[in-house]
Each structure stands twice: as structure tokens, then as C-alpha cells.
Protein backbone atom coordinates (compact mmCIF):
# COMPACT_ATOMS: atom_id res chain seq x y z
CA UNK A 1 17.94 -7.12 8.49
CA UNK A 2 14.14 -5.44 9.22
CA UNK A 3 12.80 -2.38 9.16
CA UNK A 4 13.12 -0.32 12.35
CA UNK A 5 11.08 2.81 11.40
CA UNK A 6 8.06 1.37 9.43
CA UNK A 7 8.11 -1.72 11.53
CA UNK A 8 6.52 0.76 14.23
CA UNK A 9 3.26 -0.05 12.09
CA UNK A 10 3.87 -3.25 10.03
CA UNK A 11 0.25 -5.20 9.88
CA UNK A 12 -2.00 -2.44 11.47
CA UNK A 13 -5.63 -1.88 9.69
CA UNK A 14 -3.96 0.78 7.16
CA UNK A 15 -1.60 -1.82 6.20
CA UNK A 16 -4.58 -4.64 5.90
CA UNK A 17 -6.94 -2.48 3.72
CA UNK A 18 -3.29 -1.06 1.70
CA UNK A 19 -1.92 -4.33 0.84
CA UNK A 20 -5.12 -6.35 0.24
CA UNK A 21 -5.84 -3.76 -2.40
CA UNK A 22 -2.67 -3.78 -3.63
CA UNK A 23 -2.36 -7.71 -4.11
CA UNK A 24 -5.65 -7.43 -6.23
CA UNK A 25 -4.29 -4.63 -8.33
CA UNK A 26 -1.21 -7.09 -8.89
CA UNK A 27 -3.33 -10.12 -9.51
CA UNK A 28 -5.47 -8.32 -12.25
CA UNK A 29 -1.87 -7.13 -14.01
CA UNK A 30 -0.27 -11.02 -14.33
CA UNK A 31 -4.04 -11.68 -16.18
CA UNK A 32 -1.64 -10.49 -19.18
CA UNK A 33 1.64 -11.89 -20.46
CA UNK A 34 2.59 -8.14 -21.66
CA UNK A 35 5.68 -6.60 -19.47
CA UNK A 36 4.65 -3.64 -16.43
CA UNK A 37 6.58 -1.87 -13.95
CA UNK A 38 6.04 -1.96 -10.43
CA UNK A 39 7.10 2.11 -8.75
CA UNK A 40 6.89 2.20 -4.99
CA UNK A 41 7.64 6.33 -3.79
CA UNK A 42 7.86 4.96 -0.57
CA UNK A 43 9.44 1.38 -0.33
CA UNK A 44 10.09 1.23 3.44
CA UNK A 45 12.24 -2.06 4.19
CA UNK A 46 10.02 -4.02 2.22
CA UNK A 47 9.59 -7.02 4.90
CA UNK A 48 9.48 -6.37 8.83
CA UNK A 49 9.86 -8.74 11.52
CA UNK A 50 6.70 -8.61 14.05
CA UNK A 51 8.70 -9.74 16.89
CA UNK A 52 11.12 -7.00 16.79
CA UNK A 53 11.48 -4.27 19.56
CA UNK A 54 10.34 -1.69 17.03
CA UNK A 55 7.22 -3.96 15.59
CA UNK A 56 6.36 -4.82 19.64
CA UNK A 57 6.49 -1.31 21.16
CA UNK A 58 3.11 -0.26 19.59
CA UNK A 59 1.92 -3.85 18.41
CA UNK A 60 -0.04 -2.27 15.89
CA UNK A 61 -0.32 -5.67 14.14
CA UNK A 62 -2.77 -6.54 17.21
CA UNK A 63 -5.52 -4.66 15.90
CA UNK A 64 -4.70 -5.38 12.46
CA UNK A 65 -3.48 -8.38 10.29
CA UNK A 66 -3.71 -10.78 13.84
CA UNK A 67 -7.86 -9.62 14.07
CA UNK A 68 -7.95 -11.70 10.42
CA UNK A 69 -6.10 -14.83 10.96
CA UNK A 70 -8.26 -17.69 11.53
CA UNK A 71 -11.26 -15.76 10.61
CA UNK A 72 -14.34 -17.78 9.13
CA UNK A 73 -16.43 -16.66 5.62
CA UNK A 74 -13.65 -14.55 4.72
CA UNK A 75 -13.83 -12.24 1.80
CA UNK A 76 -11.95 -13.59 -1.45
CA UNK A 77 -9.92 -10.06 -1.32
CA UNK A 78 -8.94 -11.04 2.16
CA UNK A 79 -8.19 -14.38 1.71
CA UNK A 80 -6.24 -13.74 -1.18
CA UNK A 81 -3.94 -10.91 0.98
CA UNK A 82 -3.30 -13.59 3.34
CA UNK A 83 -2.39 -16.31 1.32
CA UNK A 84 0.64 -13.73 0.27
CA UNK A 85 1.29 -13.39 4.21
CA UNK A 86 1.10 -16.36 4.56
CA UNK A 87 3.96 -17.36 2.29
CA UNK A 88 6.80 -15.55 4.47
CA UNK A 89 5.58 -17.48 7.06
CA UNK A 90 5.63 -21.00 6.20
CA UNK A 91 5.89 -22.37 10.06
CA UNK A 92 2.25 -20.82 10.08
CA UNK A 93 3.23 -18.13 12.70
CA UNK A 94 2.97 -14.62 11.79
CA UNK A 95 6.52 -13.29 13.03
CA UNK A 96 7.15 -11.41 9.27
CA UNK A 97 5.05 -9.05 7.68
CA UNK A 98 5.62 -8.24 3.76
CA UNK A 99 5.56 -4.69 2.69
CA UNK A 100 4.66 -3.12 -0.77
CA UNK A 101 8.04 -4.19 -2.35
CA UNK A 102 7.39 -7.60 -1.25
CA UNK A 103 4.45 -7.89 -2.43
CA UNK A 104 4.96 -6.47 -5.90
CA UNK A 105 8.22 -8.96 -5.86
CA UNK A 106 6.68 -12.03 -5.25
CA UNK A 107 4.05 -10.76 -8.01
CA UNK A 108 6.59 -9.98 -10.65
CA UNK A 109 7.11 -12.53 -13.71
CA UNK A 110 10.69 -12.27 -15.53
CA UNK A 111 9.28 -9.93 -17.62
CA UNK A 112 8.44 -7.34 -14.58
CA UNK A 113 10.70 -5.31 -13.04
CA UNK A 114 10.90 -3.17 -9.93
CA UNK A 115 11.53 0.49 -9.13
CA UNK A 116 11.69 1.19 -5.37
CA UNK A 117 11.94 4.74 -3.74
CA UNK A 118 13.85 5.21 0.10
CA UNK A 119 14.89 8.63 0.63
CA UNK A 120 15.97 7.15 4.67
CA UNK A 121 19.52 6.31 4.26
CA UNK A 122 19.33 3.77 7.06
CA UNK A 123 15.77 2.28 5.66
CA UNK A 124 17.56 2.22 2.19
CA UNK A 125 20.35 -0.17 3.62
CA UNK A 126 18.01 -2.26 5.27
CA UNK A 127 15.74 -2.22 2.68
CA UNK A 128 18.83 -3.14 -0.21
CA UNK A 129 20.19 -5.84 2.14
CA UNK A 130 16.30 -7.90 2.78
CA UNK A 131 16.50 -7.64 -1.02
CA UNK A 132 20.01 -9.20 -1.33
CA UNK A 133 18.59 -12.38 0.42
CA UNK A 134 16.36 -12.90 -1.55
CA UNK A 135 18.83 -13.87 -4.41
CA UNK A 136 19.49 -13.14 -8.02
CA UNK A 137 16.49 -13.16 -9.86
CA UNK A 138 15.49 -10.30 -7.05
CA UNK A 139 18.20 -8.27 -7.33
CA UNK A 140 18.37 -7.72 -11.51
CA UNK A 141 14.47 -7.27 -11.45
CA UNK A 142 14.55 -4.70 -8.63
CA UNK A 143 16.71 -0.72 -9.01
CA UNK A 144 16.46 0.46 -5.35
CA UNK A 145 17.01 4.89 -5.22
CA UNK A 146 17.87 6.11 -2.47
CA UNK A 147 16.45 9.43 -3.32
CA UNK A 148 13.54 11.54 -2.74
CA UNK A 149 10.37 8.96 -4.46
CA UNK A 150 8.07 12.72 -5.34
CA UNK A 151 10.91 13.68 -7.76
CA UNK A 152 12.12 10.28 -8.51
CA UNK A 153 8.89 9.17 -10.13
CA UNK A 154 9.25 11.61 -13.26
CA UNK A 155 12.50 9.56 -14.31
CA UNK A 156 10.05 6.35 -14.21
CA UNK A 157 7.35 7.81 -16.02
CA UNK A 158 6.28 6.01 -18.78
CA UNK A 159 7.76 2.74 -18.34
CA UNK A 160 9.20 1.18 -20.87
CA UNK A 161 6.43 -1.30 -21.80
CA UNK A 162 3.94 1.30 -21.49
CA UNK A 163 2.04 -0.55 -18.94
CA UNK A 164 2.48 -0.34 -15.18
CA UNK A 165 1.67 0.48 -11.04
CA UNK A 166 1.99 3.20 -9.09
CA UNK A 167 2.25 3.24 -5.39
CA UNK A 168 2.29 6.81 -3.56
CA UNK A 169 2.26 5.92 0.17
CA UNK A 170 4.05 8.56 2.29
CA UNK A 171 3.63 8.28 6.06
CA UNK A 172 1.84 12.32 6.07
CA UNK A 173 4.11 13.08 9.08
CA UNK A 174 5.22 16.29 7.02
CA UNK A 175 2.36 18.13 5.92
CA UNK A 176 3.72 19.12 2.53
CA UNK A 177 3.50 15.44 1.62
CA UNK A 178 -0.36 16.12 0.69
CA UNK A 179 0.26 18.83 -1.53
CA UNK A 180 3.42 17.04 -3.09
CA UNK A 181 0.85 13.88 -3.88
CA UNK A 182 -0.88 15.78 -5.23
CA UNK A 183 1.67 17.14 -7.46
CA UNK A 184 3.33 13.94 -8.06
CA UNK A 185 -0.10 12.63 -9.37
CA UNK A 186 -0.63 15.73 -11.44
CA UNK A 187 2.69 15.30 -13.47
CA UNK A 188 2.24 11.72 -12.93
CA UNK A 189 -0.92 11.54 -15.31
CA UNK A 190 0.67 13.43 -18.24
CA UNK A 191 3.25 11.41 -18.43
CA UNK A 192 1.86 8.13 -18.36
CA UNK A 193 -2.42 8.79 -19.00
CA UNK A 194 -3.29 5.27 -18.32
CA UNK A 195 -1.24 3.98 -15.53
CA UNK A 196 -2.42 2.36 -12.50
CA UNK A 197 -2.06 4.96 -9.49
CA UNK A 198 -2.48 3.96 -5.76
CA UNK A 199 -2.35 6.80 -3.08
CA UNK A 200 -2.55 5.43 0.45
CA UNK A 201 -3.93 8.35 2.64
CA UNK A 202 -4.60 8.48 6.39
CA UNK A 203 -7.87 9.28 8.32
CA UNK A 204 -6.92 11.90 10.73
CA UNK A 205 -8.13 15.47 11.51
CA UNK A 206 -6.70 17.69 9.57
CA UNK A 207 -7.30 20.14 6.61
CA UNK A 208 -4.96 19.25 4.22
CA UNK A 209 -5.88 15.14 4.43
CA UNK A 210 -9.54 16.82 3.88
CA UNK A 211 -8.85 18.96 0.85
CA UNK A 212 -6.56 16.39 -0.59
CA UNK A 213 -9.11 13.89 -1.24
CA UNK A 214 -11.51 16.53 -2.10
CA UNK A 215 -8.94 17.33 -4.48
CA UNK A 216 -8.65 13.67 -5.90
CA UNK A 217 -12.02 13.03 -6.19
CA UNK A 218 -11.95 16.65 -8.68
CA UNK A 219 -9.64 14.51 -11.30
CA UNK A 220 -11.58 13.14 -14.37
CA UNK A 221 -9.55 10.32 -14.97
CA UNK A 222 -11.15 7.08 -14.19
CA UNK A 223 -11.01 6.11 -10.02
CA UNK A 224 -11.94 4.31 -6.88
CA UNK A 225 -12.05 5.81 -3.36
CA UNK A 226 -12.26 2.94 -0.60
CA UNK A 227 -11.82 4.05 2.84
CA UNK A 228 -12.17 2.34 6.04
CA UNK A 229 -12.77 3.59 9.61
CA UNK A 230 -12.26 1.74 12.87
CA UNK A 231 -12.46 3.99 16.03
CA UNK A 232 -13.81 7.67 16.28
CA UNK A 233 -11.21 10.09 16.13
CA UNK A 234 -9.88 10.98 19.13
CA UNK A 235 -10.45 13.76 21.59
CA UNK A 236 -7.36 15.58 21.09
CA UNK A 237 -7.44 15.51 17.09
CA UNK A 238 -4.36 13.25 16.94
CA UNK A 239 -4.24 9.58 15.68
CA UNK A 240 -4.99 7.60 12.84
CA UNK A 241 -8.62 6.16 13.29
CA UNK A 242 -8.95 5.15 9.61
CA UNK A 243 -7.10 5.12 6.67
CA UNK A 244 -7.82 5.17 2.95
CA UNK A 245 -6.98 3.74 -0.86
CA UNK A 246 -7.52 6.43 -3.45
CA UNK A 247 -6.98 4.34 -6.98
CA UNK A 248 -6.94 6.01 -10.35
CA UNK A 249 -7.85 3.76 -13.72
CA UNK A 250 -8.47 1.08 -10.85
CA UNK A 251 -8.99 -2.93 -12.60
CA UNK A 252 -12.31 -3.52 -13.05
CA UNK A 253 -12.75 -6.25 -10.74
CA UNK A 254 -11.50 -4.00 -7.89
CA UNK A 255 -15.22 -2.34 -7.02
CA UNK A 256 -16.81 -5.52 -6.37
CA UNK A 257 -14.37 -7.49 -4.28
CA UNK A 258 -14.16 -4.41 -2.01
CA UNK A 259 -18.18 -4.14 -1.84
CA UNK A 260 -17.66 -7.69 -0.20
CA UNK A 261 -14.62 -7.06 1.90
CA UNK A 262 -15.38 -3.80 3.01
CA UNK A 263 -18.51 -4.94 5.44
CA UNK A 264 -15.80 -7.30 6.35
CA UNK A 265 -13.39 -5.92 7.47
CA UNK A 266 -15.22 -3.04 9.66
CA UNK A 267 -17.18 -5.53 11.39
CA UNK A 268 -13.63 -7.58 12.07
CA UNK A 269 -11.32 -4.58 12.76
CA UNK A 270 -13.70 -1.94 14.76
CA UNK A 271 -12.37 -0.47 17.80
CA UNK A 272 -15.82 1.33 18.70
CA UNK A 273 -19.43 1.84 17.61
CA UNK A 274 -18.09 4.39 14.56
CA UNK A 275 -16.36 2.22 12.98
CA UNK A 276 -17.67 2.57 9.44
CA UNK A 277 -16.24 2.38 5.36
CA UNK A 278 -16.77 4.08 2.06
CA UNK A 279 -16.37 3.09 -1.34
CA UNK A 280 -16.68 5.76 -4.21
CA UNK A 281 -16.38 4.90 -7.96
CA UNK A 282 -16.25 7.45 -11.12
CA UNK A 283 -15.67 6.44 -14.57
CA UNK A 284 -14.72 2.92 -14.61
């Protein structure tokens, strides 16, 4: 009942710096009573099991979300990701790793509801059968499409109670997926002006990751760019050595628990002597 095709990368750095993020941006939404949405483009299986073949042929997790456990003076952005971990794994072992949908879903008061994106049709059935164990409160919160999340977004867009969160986190392996962020944040905007939008993006060497966030950084609404690197890139241009959160009308709170975590979490998760971060803010 997990993932086999983003369980290849379940609990890596990208995933660490993605969902600690995330579970702030979630935190500073339930500060209201007022109804949002949660929209995930890319919901994945939405919880993966680290022991699996698929999790174990890379262990990814190695180098990511196991480098924080136990960890002393931890961050309060960290420890707050963690304590979410931690709560689909109540033995105390890390064997399951929650992705964006379970994140948002453990999040969600009755007044929430969920709007997940799988254009895979075997991650969709995975992905609606993790959420059928997790009962009936789940299941009328959550509308799982399996459809392409780009042109399903539009439909979403603006959510019924006017307030919600975006999450744009394609896996890049196509290269049309930078342009068609891009776009999807474009229309995005004009339809719903003050929504919270998240755009996971990798650190790799190539032009269009490059003139996408040059691209993002061009847009005058309201964002924050935090990006963290572990390793140098490597020698034949392929590989992820880094990966980054680009977060339009971002909570306010967000800046300052990443100036904390972000020393953090390079000094905790470097591969090599280049390991480094970023943090950008405009307009908020």
C-alpha cells in the first residue's frame, strides 16, 4: 500500500528542507479558524514505507531525514517537521515517511479540505488506497484526480473560502515541467492574487532550472527563495546536489525560522566542503 516510484527518494535532503517548510506554512494557516484548501499538483502516494525495496535501493533517506534524528539544539522549524514524522511512527523507528498529502491531512481541521493531483495511474491507486486507511473523516475531506495537476489546478482556483495552499512539486525529469510551473503560477496568480504558492525546485545543472528561478524571482508578488546545497555538483552535470523552496505571499514567520534552520541544516546534511544555503526575501 506505498509508493513505489517516489519512495525512490522519500526522506532525502529535498524532502527535509520541502516538508519542514511546508509544515510551517500549515502551522501559520490553523492560527485562524476561517476554512482553506490544501492543492498538491503532485501528490505522489502520500506516505512511503522506508523499508521497502524501492525506498532501500537508493536509501536516500540516509543522507536525509536519518542525519536529523537524535540531533541536539535543533532548530524549532526542524523540530517541529519531526514531531509530524514522528507521529507515523509511534514505535519510535523511522520505517514510514509522510509525504505532502500527509502532511497537509494531518494539518486539516473539519473545516479544511484536500485537493490532490496524480496523473500516474498506478501512484493514483496507491495513493487512493493509503488514503482509504486512514478512515472517513480522510476520505470526505480529501478529492484525489487522477489527472494532469498543471491543468487541474485552474478548476481549484479560487477556493471556495477564498483562502488556501499551493504545492507545485514536479520531479523536473521532463524538461517542460519548468516552463509549465511557470505557467501554472502565472494563471495561478490571477485567479487567486493572494494564495499561498510553494514551488519545490531542484539544484542541478541545467538552463531551464537556472532561468526558472530567475524567472520567479522577476514576479512582484510578495516571496521567499530558500535554497539549500549539500555536495558540489557533480563532474558529469547530472544529480541533484541541492534543492530549493520558492514561496510566494510566504507567512510572515517563515523568514526567520529558516534564518535559524538554514545554518542548521547545511552544517547537519553536507556531503562536502560546498555545501552552502540561500535565503532571499521581497515584499513581505
Amino acid at each position: 500500500m506505498f509508493s513505489y516510484r517516489h519512495a525512490f527518494h522519500a526522506g532525502n535532503h529535498a524532502d527535509v528542507l520541502k516538508h519542514s517548510i511546508f509544515v510551517h506554512v500549515l502551522d501559520h494557516y490553523n492560527r485562524k479558524d476561517a476554512a482553506y484548501w490544501v492543492i498538491d499538483t503532485h501528490a505522489g502516494a502520500g506516505l512511503y514505507d522506508l523499508r521497502s525495496e524501492w525506498a532501500l535501493k537508493n536509501g536516500e533517506f540516509a543522507d536525509g531525514l536519518d542525519r536529523l534524528l537524535g540531533a541536539d539544539a535543533m532548530p524549532p522549524l526542524i523540530e517541529r517537521y519531526l514531531e509530524e514524522v514522528e507521529h507515523f511512527n509511534p514505535d519510535g523507528i523511522a520505517n514510514f515517511y509522510p509525504g505532502s498529502p500527509w502532511l497537509a491531512l494531518r494539518a486539516l481541521r473539519p473545516q479544511d479540505r484536500l485537493r490532490l493531483f496524480e496523473m500516474h495511474p498506478s501512484e493514483a491507486e496507491v495513493l487512493r488506497r493509503n488514503l482509504q486507511s486512514q478512515g472517513r473523516s480522510a476520505m470526505r475531506q480529501t478529492t484525489v484526480y487522477e489527472s494532469d495537476g498543471f491543468e487541474g489546478l485552474k478548476s481549484q482556483l479560487p477556493p471556495q473560502p477564498r483562502r488556501g495552499i499551493v504545492i507545485i512539486d514536479p520531479s523536473y525529469e521532463d524538461k517542460k515541467d519548468y516552463r509549465r510551473t511557470l505557467q501554472a503560477l502565472d494563471d495561478g496568480l490571477k485567479r487567486f492574487a493572494t494564495g499561498c504558492f510553494i514551488v519545490w525546485y531542484p539544484l542541478v545543472q541545467r538552463r531551464e532550472a537556472h532561468d526558472m528561478l530567475r524567472s520567479l524571482e522577476r514576479l512582484q508578488t510578495p516571496w521567499l527563495n530558500a535554497s539549500l546545497t549539500v555536495r558540489k555538483p557533480a563532474g558529469d552535470g547530472f544529480g541533484l546536489h541541492g534543492s530549493g523552496m520558492f514561496v510566494l505571499n510566504p507567512p510572515w514567520t517563515l523568514h526567520a525560522e529558516l534564518a535559524r534552520a538554514l545554518p542548521w541544516l547545511r552544517d547537519r546534511l553536507k556531503l562536502d566542503d560546498r555545501a552552502a544555503f540561500t535565503l532571499k526575501q521581497q515584499g513581505a
